[in-house]
PDB file of N, CA and C in Angstrom:
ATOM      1  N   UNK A   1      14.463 -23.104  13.541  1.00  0.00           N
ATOM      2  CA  UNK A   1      14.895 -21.820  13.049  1.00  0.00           C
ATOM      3  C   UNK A   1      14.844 -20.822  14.202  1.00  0.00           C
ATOM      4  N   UNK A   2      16.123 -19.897  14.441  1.00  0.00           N
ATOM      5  CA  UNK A   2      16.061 -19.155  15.507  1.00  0.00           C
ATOM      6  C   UNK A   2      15.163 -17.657  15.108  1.00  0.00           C
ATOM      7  N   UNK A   3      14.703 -17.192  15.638  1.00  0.00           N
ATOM      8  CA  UNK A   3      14.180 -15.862  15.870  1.00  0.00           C
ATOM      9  C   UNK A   3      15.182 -14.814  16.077  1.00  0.00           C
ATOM     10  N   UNK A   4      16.098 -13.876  15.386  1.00  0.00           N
ATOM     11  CA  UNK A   4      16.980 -12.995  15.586  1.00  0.00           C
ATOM     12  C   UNK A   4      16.454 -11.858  15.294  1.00  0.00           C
ATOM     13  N   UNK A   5      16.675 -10.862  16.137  1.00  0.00           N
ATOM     14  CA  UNK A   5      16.539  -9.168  15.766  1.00  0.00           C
ATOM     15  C   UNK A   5      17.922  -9.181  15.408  1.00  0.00           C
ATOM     16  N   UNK A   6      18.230  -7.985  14.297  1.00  0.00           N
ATOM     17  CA  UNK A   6      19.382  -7.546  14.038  1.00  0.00           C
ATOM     18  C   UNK A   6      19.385  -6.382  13.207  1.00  0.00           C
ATOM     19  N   UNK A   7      20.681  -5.729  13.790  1.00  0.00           N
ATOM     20  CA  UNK A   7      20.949  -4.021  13.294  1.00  0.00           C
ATOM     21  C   UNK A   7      21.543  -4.293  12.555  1.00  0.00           C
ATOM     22  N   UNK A   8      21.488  -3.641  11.447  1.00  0.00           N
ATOM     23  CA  UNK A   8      22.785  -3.551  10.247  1.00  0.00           C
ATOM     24  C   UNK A   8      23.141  -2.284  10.211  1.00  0.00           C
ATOM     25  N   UNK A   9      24.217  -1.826  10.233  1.00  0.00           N
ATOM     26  CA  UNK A   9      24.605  -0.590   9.769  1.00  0.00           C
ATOM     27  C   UNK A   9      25.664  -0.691   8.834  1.00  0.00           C
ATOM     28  N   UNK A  10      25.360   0.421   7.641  1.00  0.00           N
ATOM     29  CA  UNK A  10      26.737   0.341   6.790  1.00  0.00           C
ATOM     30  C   UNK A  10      26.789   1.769   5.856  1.00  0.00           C
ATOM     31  N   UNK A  11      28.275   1.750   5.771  1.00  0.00           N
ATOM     32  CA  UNK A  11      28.625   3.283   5.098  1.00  0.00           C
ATOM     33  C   UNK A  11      28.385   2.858   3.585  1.00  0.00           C
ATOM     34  N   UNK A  12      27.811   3.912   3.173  1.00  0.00           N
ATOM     35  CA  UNK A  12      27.604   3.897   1.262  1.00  0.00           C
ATOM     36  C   UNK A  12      28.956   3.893   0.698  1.00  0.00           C
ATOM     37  N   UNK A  13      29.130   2.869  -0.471  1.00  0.00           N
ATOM     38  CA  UNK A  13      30.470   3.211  -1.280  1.00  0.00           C
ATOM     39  C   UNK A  13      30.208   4.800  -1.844  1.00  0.00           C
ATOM     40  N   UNK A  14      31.750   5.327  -2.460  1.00  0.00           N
ATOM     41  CA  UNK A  14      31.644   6.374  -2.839  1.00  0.00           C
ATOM     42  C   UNK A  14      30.604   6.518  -4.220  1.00  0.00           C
ATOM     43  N   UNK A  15      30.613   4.974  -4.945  1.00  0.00           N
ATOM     44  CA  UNK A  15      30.238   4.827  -6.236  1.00  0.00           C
ATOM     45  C   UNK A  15      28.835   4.665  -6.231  1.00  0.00           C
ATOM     46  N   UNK A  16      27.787   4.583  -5.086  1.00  0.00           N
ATOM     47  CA  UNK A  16      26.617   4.719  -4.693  1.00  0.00           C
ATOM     48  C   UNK A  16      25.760   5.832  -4.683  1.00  0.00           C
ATOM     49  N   UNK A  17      25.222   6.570  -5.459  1.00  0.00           N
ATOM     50  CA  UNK A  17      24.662   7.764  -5.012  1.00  0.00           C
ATOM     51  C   UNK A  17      23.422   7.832  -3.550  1.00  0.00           C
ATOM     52  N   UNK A  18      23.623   9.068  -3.284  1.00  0.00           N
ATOM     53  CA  UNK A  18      22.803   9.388  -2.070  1.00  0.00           C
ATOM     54  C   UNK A  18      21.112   8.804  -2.293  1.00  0.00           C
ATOM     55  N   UNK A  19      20.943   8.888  -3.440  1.00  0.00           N
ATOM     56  CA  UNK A  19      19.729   8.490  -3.871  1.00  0.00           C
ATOM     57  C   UNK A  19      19.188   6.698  -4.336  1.00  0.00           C
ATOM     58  N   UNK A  20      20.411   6.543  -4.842  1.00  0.00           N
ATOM     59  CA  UNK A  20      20.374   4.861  -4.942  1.00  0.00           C
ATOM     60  C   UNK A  20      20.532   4.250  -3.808  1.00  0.00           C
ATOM     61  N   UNK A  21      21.432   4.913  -2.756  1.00  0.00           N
ATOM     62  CA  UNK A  21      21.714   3.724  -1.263  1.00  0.00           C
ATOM     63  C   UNK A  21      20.349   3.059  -1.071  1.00  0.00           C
ATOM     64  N   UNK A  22      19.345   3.477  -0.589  1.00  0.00           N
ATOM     65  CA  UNK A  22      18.302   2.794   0.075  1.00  0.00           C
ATOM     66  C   UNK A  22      17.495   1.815  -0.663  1.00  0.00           C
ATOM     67  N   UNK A  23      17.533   1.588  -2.238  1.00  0.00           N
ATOM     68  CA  UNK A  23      17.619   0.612  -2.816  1.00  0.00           C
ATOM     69  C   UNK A  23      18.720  -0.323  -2.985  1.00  0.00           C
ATOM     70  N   UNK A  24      19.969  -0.416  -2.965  1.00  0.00           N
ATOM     71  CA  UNK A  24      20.989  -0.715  -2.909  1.00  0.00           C
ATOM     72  C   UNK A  24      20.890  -1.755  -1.647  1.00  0.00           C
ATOM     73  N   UNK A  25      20.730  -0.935  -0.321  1.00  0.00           N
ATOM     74  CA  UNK A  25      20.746  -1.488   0.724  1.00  0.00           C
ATOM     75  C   UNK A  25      19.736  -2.464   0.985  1.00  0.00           C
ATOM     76  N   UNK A  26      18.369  -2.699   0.397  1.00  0.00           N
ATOM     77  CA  UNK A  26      17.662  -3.292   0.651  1.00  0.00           C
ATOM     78  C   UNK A  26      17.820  -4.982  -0.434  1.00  0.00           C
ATOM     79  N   UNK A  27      18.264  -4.249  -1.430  1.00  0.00           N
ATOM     80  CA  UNK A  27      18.766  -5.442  -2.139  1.00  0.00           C
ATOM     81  C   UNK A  27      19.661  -6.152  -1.712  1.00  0.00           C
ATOM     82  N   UNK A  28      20.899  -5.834  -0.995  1.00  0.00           N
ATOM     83  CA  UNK A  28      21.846  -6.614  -0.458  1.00  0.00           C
ATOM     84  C   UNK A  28      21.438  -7.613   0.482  1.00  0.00           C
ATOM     85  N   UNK A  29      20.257  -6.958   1.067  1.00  0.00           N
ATOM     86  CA  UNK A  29      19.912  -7.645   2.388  1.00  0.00           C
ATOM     87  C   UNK A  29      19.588  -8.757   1.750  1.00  0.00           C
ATOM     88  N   UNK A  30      18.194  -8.762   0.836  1.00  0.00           N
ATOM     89  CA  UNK A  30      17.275  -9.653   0.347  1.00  0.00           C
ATOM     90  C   UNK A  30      18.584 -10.949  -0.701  1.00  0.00           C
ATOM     91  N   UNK A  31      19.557 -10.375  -0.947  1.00  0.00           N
ATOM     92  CA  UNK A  31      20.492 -11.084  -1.571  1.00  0.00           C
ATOM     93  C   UNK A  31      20.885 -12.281  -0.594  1.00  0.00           C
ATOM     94  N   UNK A  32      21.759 -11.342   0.344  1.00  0.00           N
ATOM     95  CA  UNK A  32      22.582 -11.988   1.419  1.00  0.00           C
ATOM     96  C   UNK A  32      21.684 -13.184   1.895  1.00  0.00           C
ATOM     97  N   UNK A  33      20.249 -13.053   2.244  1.00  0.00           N
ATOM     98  CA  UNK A  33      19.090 -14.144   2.972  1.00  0.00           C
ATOM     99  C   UNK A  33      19.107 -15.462   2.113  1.00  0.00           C
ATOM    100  N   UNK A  34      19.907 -15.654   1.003  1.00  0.00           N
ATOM    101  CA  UNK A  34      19.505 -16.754   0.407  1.00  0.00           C
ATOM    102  C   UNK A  34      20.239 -17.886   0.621  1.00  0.00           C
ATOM    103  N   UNK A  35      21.659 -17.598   1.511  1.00  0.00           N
ATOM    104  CA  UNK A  35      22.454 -18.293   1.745  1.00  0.00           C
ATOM    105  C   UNK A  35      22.097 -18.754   2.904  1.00  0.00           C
ATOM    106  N   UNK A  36      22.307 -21.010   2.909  1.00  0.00           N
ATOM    107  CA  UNK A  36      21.743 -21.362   4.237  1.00  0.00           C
ATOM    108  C   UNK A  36      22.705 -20.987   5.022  1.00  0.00           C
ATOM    109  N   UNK A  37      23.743 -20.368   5.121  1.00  0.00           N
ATOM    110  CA  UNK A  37      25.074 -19.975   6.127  1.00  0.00           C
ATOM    111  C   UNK A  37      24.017 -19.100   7.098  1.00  0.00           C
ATOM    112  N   UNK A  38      23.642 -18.317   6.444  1.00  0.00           N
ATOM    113  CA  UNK A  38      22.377 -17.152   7.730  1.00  0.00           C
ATOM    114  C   UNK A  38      21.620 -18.257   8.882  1.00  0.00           C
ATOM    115  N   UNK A  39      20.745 -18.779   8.029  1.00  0.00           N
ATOM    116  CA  UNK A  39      20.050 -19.720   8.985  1.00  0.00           C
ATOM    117  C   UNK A  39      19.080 -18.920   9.309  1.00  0.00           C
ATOM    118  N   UNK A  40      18.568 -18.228   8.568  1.00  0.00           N
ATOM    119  CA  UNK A  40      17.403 -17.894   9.159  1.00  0.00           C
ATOM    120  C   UNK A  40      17.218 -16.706   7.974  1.00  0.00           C
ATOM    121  N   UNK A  41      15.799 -16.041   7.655  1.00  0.00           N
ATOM    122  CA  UNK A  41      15.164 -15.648   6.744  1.00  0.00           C
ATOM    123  C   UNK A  41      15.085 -13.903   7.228  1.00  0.00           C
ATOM    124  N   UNK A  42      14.910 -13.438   6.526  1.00  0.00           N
ATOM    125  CA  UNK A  42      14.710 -12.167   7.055  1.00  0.00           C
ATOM    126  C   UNK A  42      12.866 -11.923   6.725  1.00  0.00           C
ATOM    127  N   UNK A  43      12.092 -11.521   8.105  1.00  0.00           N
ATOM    128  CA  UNK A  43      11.116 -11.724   7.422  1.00  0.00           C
ATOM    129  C   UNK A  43      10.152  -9.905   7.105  1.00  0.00           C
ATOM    130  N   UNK A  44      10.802  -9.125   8.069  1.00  0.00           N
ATOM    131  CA  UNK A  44      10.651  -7.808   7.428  1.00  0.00           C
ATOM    132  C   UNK A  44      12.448  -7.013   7.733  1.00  0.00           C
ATOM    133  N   UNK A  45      12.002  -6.175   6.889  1.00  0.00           N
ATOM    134  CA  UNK A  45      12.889  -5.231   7.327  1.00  0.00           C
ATOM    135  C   UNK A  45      12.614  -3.429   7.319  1.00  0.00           C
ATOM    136  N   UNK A  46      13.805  -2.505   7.634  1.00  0.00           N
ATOM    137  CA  UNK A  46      12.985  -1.261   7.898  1.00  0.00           C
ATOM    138  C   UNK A  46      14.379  -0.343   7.479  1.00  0.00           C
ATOM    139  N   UNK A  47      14.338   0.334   6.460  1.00  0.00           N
ATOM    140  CA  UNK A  47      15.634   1.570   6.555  1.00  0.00           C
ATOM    141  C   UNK A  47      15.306   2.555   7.102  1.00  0.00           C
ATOM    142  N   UNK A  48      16.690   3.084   8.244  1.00  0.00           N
ATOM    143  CA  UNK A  48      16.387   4.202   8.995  1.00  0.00           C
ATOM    144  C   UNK A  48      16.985   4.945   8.385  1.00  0.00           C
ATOM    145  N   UNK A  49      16.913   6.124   8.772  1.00  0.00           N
ATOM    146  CA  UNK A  49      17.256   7.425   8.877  1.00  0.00           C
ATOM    147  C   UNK A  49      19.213   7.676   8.225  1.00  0.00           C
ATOM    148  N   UNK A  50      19.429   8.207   7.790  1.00  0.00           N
ATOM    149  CA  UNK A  50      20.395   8.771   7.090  1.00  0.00           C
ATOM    150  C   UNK A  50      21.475   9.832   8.084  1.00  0.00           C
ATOM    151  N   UNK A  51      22.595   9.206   8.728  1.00  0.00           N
ATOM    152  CA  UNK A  51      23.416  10.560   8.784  1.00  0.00           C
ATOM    153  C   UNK A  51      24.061  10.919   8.259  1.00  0.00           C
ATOM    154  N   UNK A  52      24.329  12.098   7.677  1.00  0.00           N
ATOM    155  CA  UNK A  52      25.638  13.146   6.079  1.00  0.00           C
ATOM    156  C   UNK A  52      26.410  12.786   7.386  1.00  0.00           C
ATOM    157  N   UNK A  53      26.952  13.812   8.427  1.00  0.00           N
ATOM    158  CA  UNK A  53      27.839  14.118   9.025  1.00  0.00           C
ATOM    159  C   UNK A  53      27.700  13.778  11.207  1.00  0.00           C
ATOM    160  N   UNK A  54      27.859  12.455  11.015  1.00  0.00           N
ATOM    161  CA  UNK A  54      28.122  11.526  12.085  1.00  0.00           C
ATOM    162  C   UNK A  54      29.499  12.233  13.350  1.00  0.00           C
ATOM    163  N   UNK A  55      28.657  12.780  15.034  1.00  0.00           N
ATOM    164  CA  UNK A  55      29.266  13.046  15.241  1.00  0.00           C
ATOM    165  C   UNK A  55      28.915  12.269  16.908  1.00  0.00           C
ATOM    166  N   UNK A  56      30.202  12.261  17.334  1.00  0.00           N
ATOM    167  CA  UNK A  56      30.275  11.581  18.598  1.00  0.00           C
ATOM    168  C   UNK A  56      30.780  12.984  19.670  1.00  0.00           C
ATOM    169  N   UNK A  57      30.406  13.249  20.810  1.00  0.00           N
ATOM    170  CA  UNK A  57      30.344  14.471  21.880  1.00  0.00           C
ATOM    171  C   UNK A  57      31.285  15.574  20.836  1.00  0.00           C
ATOM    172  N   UNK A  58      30.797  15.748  19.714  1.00  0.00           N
ATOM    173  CA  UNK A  58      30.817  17.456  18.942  1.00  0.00           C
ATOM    174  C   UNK A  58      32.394  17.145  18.087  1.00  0.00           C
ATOM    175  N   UNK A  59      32.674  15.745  18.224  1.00  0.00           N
ATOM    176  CA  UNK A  59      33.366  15.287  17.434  1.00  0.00           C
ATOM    177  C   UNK A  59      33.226  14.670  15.856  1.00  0.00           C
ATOM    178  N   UNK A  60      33.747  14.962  14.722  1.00  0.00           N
ATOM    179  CA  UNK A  60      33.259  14.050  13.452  1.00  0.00           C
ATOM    180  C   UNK A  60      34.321  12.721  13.205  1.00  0.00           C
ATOM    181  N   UNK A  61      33.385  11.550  13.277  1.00  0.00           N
ATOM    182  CA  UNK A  61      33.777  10.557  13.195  1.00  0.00           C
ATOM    183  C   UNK A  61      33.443  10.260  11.543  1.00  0.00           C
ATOM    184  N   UNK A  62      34.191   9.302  10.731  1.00  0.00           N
ATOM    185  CA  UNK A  62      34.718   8.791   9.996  1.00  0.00           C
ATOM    186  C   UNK A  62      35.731   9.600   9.125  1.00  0.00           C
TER     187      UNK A  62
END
């Protein structure tokens, strides 16, 4: 079994509230791990930080 670090990042559906994402998101993860396609287990994980309005040099991206 390999040892992987990995980032996930992902935008909330619209149908997600601001308040459900971070349960939402943690469930998907723990979902997704059950399939042997991964190959490997997730053995912690950590939700970061939240951006509303994502901007690149004073630009808004999405």
């Amino acid at each position: 079994m390999t040892n992987n670090k990995l980032i996930y990042l992902a935008r909330r559906a619209g149908n997600v509230s601001r308040d459900d994402w971070p349960r939402t998101w943690k469930s998907h993860a723990v979902f997704a791990s059950q399939f042997a396609v991964a190959e490997s287990r997730i053995e912690w994980m950590r939700y970061c930080n939240r951006i509303d309005s994502p901007q690149i040099g004073g630009a808004r991206v999405g």
